[in-house]
PDB file of N, CA and C in Angstrom:
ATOM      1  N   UNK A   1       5.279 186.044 188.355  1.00  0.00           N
ATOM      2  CA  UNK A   1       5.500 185.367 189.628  1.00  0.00           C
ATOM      3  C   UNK A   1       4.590 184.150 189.712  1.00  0.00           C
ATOM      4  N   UNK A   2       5.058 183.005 190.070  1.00  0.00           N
ATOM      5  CA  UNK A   2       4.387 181.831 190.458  1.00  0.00           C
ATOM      6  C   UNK A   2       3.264 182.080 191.532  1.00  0.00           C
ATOM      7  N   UNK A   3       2.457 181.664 191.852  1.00  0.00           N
ATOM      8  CA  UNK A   3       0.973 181.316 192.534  1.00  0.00           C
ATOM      9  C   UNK A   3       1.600 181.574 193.973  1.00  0.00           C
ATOM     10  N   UNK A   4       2.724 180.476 194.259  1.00  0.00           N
ATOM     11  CA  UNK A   4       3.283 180.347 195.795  1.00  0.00           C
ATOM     12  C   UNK A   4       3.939 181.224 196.056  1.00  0.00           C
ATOM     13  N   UNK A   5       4.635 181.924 195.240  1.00  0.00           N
ATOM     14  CA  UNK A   5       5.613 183.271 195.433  1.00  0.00           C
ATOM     15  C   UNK A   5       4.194 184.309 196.249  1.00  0.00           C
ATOM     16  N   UNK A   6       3.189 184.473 194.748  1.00  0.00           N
ATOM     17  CA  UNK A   6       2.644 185.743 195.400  1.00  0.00           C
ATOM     18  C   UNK A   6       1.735 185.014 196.839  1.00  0.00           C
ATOM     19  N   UNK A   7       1.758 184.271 196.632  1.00  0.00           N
ATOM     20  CA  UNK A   7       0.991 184.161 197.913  1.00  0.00           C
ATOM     21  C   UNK A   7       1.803 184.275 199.236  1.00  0.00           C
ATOM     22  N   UNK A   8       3.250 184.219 199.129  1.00  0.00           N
ATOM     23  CA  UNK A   8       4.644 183.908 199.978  1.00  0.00           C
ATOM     24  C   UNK A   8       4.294 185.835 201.048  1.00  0.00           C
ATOM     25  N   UNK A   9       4.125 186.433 199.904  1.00  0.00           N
ATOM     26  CA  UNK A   9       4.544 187.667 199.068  1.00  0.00           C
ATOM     27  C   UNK A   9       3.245 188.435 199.927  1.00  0.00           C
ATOM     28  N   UNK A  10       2.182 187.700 199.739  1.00  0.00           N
ATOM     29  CA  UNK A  10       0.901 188.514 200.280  1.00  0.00           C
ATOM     30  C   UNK A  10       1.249 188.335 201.703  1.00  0.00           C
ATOM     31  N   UNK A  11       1.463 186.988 202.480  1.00  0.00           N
ATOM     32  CA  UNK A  11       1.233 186.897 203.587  1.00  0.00           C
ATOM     33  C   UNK A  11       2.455 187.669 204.784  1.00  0.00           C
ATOM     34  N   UNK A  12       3.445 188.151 203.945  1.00  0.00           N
ATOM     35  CA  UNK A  12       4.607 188.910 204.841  1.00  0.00           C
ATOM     36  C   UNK A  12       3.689 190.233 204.510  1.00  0.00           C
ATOM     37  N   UNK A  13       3.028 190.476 203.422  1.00  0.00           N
ATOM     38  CA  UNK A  13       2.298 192.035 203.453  1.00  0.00           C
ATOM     39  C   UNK A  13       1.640 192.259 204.876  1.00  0.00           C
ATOM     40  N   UNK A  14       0.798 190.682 204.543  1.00  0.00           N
ATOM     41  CA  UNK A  14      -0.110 191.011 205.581  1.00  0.00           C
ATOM     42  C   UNK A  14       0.328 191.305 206.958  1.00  0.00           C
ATOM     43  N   UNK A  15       1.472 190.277 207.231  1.00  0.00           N
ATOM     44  CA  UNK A  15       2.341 190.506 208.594  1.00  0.00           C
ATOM     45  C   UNK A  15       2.790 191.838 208.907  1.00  0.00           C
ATOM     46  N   UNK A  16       3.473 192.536 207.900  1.00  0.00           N
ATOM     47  CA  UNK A  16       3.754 193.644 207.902  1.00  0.00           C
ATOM     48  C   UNK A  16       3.011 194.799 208.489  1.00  0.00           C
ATOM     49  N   UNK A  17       1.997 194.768 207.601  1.00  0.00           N
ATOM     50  CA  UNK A  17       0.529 195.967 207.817  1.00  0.00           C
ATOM     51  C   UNK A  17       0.052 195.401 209.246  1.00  0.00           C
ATOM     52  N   UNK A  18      -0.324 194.155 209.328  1.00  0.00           N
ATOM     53  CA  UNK A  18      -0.358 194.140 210.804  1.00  0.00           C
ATOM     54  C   UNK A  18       0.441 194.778 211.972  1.00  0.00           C
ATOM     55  N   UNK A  19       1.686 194.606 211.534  1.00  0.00           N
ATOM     56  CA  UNK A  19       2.623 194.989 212.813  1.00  0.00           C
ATOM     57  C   UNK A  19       2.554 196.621 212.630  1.00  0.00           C
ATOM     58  N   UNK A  20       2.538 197.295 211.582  1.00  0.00           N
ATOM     59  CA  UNK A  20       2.460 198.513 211.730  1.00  0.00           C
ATOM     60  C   UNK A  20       1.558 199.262 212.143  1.00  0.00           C
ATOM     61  N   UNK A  21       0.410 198.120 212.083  1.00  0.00           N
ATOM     62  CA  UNK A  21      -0.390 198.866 213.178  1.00  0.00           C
ATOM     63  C   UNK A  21      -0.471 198.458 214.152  1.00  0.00           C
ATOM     64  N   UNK A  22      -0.213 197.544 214.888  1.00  0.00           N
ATOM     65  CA  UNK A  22      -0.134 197.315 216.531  1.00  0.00           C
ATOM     66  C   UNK A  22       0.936 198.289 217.286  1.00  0.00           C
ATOM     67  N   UNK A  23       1.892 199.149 216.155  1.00  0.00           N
ATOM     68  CA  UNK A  23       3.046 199.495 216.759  1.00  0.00           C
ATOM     69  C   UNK A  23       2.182 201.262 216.252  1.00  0.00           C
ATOM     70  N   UNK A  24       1.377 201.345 215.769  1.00  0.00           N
ATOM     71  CA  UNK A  24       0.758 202.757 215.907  1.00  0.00           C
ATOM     72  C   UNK A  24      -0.364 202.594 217.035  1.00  0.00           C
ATOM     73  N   UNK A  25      -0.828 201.677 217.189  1.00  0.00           N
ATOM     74  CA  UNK A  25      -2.279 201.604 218.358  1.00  0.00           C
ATOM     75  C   UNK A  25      -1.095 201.935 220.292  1.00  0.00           C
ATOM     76  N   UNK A  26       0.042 201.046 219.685  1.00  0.00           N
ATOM     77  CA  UNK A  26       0.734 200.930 220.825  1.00  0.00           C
ATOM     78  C   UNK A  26       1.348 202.228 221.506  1.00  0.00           C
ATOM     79  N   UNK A  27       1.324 203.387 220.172  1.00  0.00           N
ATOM     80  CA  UNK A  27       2.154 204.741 220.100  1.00  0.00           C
ATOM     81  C   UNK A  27       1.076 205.190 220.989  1.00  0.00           C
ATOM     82  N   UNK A  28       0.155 205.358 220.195  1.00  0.00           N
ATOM     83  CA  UNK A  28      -1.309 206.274 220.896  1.00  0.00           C
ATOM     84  C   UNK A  28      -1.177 205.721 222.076  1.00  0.00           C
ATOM     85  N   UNK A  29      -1.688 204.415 222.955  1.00  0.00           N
ATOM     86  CA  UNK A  29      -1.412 204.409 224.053  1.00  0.00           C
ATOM     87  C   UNK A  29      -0.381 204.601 224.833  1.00  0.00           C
ATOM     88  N   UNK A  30       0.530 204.541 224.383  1.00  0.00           N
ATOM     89  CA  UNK A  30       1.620 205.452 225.057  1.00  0.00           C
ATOM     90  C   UNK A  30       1.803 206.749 225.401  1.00  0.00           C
ATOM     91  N   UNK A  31       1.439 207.412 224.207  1.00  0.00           N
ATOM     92  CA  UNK A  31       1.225 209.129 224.602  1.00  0.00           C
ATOM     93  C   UNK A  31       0.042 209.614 225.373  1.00  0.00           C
ATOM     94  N   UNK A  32      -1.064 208.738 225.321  1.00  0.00           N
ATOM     95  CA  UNK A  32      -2.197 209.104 226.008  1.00  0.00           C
ATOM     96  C   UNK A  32      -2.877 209.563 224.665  1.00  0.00           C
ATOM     97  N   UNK A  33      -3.487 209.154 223.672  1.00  0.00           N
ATOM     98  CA  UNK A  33      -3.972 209.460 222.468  1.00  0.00           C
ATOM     99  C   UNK A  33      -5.074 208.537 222.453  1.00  0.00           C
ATOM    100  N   UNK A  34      -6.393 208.732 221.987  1.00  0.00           N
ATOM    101  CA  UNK A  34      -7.547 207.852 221.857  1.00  0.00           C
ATOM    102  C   UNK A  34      -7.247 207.325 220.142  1.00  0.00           C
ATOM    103  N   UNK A  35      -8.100 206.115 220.368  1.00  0.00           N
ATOM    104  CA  UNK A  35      -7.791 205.948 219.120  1.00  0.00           C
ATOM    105  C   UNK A  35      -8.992 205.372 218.607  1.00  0.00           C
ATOM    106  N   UNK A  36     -10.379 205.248 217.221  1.00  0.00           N
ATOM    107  CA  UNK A  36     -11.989 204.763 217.144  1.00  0.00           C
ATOM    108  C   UNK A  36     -11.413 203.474 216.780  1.00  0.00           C
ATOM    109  N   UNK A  37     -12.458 202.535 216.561  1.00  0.00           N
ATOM    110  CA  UNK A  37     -12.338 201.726 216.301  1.00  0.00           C
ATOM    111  C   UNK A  37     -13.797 201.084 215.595  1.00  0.00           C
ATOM    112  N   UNK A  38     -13.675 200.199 214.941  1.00  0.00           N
ATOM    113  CA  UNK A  38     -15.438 199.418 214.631  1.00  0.00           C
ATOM    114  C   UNK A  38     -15.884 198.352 215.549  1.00  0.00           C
ATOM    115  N   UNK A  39     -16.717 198.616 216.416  1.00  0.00           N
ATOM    116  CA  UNK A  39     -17.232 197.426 216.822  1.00  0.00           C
ATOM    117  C   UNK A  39     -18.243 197.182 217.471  1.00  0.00           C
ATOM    118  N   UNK A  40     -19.090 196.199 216.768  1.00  0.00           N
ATOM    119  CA  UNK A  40     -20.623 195.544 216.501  1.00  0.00           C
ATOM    120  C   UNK A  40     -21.286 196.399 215.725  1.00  0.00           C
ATOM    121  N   UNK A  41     -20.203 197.049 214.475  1.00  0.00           N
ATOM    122  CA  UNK A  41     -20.860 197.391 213.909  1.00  0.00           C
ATOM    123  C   UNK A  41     -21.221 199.394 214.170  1.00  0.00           C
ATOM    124  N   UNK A  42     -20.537 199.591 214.985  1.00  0.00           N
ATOM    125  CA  UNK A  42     -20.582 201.149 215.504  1.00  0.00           C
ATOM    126  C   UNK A  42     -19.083 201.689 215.647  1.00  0.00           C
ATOM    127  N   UNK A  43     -19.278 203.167 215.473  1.00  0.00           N
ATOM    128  CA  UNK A  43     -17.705 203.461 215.502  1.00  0.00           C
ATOM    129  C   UNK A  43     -17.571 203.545 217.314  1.00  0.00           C
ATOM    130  N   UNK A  44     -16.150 203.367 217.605  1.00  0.00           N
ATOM    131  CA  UNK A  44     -16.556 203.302 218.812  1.00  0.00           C
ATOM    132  C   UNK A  44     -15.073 204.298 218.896  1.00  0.00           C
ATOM    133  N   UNK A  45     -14.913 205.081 220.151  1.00  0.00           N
ATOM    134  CA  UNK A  45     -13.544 205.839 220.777  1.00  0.00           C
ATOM    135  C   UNK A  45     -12.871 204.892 222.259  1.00  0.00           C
ATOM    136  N   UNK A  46     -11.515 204.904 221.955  1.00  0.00           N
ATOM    137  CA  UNK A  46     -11.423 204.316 222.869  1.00  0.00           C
ATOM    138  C   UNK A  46     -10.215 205.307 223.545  1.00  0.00           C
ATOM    139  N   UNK A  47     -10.211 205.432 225.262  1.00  0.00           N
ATOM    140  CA  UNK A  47      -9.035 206.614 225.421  1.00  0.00           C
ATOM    141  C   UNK A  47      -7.769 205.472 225.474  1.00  0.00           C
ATOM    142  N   UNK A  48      -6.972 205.725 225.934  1.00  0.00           N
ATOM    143  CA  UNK A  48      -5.589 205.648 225.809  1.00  0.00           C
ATOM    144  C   UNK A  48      -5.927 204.511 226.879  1.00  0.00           C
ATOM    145  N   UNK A  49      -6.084 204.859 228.643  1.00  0.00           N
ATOM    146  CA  UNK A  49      -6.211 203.781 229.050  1.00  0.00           C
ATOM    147  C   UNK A  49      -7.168 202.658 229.110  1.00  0.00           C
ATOM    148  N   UNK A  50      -8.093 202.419 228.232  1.00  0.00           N
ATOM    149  CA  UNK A  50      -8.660 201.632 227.570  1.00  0.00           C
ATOM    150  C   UNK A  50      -8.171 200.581 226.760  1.00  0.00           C
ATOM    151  N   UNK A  51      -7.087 200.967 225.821  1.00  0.00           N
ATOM    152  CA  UNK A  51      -6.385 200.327 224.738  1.00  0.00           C
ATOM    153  C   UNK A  51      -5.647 199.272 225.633  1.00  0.00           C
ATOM    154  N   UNK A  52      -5.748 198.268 225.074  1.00  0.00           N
ATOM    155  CA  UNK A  52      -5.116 197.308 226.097  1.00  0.00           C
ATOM    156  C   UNK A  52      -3.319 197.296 225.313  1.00  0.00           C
ATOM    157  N   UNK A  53      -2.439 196.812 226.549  1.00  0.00           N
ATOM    158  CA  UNK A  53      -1.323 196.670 226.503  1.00  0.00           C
ATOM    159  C   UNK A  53      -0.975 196.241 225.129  1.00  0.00           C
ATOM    160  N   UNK A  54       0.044 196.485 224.191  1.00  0.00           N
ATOM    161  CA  UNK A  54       0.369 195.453 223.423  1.00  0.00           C
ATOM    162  C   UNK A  54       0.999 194.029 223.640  1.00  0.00           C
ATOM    163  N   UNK A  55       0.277 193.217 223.521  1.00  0.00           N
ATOM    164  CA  UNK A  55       0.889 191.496 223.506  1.00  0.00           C
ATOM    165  C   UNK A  55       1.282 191.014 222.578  1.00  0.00           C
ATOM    166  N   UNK A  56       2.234 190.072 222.463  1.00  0.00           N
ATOM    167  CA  UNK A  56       2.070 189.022 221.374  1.00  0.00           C
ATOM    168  C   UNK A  56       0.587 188.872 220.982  1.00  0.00           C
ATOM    169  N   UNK A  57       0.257 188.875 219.638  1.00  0.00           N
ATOM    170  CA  UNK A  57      -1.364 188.074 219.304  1.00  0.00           C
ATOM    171  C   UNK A  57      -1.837 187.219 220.074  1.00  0.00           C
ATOM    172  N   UNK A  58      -1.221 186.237 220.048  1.00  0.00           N
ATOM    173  CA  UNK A  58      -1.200 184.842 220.581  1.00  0.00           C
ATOM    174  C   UNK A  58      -1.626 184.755 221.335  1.00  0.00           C
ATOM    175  N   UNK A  59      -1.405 185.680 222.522  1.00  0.00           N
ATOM    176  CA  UNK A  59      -0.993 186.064 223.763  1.00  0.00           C
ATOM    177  C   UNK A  59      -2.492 186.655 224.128  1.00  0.00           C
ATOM    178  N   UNK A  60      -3.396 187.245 223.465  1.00  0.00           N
ATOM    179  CA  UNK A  60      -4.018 188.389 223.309  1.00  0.00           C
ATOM    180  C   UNK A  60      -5.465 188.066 223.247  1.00  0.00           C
ATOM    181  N   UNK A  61      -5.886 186.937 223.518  1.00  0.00           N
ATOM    182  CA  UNK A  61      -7.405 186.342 222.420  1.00  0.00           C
ATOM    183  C   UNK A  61      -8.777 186.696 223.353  1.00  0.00           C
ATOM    184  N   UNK A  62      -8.122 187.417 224.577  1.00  0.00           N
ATOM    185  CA  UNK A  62      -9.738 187.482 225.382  1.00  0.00           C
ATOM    186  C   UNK A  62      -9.314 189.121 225.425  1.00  0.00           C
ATOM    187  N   UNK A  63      -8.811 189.428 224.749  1.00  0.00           N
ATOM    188  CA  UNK A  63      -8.789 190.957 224.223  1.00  0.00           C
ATOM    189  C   UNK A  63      -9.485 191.943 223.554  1.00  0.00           C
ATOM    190  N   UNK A  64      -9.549 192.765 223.343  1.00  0.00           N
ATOM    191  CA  UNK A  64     -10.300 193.337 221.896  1.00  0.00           C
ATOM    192  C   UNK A  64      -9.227 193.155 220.700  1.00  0.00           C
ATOM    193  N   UNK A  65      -9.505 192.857 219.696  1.00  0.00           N
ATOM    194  CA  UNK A  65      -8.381 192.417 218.486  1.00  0.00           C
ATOM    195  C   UNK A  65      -8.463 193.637 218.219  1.00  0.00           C
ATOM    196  N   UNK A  66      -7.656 194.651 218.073  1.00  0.00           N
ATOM    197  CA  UNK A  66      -7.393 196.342 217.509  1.00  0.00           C
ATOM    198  C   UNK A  66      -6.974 195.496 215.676  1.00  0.00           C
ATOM    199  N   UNK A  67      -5.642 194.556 216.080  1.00  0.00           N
ATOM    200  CA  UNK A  67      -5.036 194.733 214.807  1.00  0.00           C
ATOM    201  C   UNK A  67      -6.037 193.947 213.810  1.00  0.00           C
ATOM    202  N   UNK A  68      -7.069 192.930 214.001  1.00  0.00           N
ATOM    203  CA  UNK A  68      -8.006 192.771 212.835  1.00  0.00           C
ATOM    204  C   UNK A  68      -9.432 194.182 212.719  1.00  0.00           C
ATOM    205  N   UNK A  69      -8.894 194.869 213.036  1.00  0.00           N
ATOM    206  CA  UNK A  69     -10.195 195.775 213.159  1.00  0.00           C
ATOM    207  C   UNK A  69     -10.227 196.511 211.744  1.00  0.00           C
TER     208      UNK A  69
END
């Protein structure tokens, strides 16, 4: 595979794995499920209504980022 392919190739991975997990963080808050997370460096729990809504990313930036976590 050419350089631009795999790189074509990595970045739908990455899209991918992203979305599959915004759409598992999104499950747990739906059912009422906690879900840990890392942050500053500590594991942290968060309950269900904690987890913020799912947004567009975009949409999302004064959020906690779940999906780069």
């Amino acid at each position: 595979m050419a350089e631009q392919e795999l790189e074509l190739l990595s970045s739908k991975i990455d899209a991918g794995v992203k979305a599959a997990i915004a759409a598992a963080i999104e499950r747990h808050r739906q059912l009422g499920q906690s879900i840990s997370i890392m942050q500053n460096g500590k594991v942290v729990t968060l309950t269900a209504d904690k987890i913020p809504a799912f947004q567009n990313q975009q949409n999302s930036q004064n959020k906690i980022n779940l999906i780069d976590v």
